[in-house]
C-alpha atoms as a PDB file:
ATOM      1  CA  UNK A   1      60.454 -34.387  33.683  1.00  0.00           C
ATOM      2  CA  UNK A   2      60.452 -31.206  31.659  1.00  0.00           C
ATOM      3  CA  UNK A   3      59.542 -30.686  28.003  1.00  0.00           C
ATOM      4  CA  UNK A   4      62.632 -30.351  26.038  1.00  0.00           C
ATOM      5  CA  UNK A   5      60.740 -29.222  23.030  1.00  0.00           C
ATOM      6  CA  UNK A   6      59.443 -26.366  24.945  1.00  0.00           C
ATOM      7  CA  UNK A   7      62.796 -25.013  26.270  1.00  0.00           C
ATOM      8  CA  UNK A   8      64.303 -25.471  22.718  1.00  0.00           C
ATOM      9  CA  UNK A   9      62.584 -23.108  21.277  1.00  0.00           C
ATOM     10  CA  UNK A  10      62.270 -20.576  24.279  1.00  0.00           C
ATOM     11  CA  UNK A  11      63.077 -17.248  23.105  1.00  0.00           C
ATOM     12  CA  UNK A  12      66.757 -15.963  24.491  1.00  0.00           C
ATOM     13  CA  UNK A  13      66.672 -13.419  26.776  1.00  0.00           C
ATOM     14  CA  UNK A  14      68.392 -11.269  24.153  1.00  0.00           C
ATOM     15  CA  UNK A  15      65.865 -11.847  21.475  1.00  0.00           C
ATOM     16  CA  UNK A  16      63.030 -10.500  23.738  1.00  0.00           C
ATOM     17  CA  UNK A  17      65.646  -7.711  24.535  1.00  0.00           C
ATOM     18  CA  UNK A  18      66.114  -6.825  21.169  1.00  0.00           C
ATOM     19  CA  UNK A  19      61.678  -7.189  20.761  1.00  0.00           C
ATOM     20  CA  UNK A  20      61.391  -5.171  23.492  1.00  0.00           C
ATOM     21  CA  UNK A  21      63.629  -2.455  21.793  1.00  0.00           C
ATOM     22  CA  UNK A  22      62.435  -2.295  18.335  1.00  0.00           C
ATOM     23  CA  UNK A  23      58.628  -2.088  20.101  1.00  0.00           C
ATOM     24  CA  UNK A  24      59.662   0.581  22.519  1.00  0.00           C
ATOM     25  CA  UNK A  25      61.032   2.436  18.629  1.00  0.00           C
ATOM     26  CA  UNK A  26      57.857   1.717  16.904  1.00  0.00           C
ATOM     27  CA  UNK A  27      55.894   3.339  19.856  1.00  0.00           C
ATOM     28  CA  UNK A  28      58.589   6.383  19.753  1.00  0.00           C
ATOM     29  CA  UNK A  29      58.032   7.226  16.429  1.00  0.00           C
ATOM     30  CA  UNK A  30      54.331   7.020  16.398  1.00  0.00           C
ATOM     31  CA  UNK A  31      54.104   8.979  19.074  1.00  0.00           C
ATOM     32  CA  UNK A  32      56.194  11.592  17.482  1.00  0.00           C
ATOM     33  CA  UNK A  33      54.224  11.183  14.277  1.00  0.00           C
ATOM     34  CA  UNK A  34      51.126  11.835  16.225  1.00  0.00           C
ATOM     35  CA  UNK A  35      52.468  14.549  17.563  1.00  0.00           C
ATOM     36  CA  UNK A  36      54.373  16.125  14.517  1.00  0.00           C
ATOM     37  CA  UNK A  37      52.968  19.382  15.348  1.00  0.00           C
ATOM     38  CA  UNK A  38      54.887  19.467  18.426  1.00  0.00           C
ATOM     39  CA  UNK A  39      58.725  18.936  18.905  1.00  0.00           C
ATOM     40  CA  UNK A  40      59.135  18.960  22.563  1.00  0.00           C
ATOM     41  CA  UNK A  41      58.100  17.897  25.895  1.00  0.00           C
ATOM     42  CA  UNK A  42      54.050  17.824  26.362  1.00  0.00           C
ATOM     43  CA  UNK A  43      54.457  19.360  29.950  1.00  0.00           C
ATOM     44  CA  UNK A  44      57.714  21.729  29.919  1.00  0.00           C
ATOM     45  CA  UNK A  45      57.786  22.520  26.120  1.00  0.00           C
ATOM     46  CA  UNK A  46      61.417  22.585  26.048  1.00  0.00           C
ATOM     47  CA  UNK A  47      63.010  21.123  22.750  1.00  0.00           C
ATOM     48  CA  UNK A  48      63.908  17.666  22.674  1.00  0.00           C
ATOM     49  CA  UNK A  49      67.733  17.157  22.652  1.00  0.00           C
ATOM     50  CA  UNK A  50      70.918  14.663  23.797  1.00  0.00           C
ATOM     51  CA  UNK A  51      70.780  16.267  27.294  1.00  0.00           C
ATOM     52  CA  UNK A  52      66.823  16.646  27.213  1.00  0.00           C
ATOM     53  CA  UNK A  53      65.529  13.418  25.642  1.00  0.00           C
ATOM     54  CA  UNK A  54      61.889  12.412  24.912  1.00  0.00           C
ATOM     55  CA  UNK A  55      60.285   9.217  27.047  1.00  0.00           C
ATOM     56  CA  UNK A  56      57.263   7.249  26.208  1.00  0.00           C
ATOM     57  CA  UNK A  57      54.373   8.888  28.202  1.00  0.00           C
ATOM     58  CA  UNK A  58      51.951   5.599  29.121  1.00  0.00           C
ATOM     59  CA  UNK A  59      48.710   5.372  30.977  1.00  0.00           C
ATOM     60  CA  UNK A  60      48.392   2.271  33.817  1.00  0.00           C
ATOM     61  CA  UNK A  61      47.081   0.170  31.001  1.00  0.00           C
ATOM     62  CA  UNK A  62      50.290   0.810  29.109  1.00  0.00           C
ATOM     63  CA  UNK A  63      48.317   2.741  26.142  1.00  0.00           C
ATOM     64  CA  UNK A  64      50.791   5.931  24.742  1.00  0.00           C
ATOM     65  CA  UNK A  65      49.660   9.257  25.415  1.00  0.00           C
ATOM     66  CA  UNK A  66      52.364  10.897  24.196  1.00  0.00           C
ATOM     67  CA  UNK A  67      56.264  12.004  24.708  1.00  0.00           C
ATOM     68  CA  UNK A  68      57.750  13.569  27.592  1.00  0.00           C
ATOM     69  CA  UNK A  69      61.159  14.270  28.878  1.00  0.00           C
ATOM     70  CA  UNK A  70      62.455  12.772  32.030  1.00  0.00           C
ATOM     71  CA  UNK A  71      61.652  15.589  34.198  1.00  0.00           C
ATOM     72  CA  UNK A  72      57.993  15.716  33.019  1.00  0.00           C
ATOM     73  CA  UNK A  73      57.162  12.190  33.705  1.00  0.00           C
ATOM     74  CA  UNK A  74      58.769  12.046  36.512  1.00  0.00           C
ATOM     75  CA  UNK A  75      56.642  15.273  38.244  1.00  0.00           C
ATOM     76  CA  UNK A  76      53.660  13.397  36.560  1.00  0.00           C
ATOM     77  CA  UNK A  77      54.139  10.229  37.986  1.00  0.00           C
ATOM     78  CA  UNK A  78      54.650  11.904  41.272  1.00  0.00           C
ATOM     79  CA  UNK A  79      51.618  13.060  41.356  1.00  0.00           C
ATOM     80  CA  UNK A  80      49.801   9.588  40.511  1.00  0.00           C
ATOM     81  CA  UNK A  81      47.950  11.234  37.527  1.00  0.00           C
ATOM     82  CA  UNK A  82      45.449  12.793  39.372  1.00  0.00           C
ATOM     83  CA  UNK A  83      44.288  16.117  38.804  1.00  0.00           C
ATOM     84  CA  UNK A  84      43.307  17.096  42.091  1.00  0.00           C
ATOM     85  CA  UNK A  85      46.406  16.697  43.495  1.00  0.00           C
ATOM     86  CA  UNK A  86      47.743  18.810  40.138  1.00  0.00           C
ATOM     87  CA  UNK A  87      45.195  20.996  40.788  1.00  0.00           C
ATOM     88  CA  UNK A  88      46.033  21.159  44.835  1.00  0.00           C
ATOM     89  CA  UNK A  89      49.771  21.813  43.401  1.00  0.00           C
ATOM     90  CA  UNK A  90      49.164  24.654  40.983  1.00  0.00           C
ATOM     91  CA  UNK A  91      46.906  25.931  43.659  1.00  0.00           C
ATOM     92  CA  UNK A  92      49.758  26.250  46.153  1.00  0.00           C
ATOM     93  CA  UNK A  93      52.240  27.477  43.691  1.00  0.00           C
ATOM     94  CA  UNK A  94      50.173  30.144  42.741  1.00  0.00           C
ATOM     95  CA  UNK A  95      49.100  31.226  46.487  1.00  0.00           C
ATOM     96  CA  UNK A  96      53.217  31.592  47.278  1.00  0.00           C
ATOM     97  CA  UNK A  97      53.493  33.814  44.130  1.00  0.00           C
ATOM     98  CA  UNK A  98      51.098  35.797  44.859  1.00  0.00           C
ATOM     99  CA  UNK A  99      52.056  36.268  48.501  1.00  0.00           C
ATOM    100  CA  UNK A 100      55.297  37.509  47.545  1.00  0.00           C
ATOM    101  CA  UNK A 101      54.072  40.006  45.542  1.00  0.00           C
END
């Protein structure tokens, strides 16, 4: 038999909604705070805008780093946050430039 006092006062899945929101906020603003300095994207350095918005940039432990659009996290993500394989990409990027000079 279940605990009725327990599902009682279970949160609603809207309440955690609405926690999860107001968190995702607070960590929004202080990374902007922390990054005053700087309006837009850590990787691109375009302006933050409606059609360019910033996104929470988190390590695997879920810690901020910092704000980056959509693009940006998504080419960082891609690449597993390792630097070698950043490296191994800039590396080939610059090798076709410079063939085609």
């Amino acid at each position: 038999m279940s605990d009725p006092f327990a599902v009682a006062h279970r949160p609603s899945t809207s309440a955690l909604v609405s926690y999860n929101n107001r968190r995702n906020q607070t960590q929004r603003r202080d990374a902007l705070e922390s990054r005053h300095h700087y309006s837009g994207a850590a990787a691109c350095r375009l302006p933050f805008a409606a059609d360019h918005p910033a996104r929470i940039d988190r390590t695997a432990d879920g810690v901020v780093r910092g704000l980056l659009c959509p693009r940006c996290r998504v080419g960082i993500s891609t690449f597993r946050d390792d630097l070698d394989n950043l490296r191994a990409a800039v590396a080939y990027l610059t090798s076709c430039r410079l063939e085609q000079l």
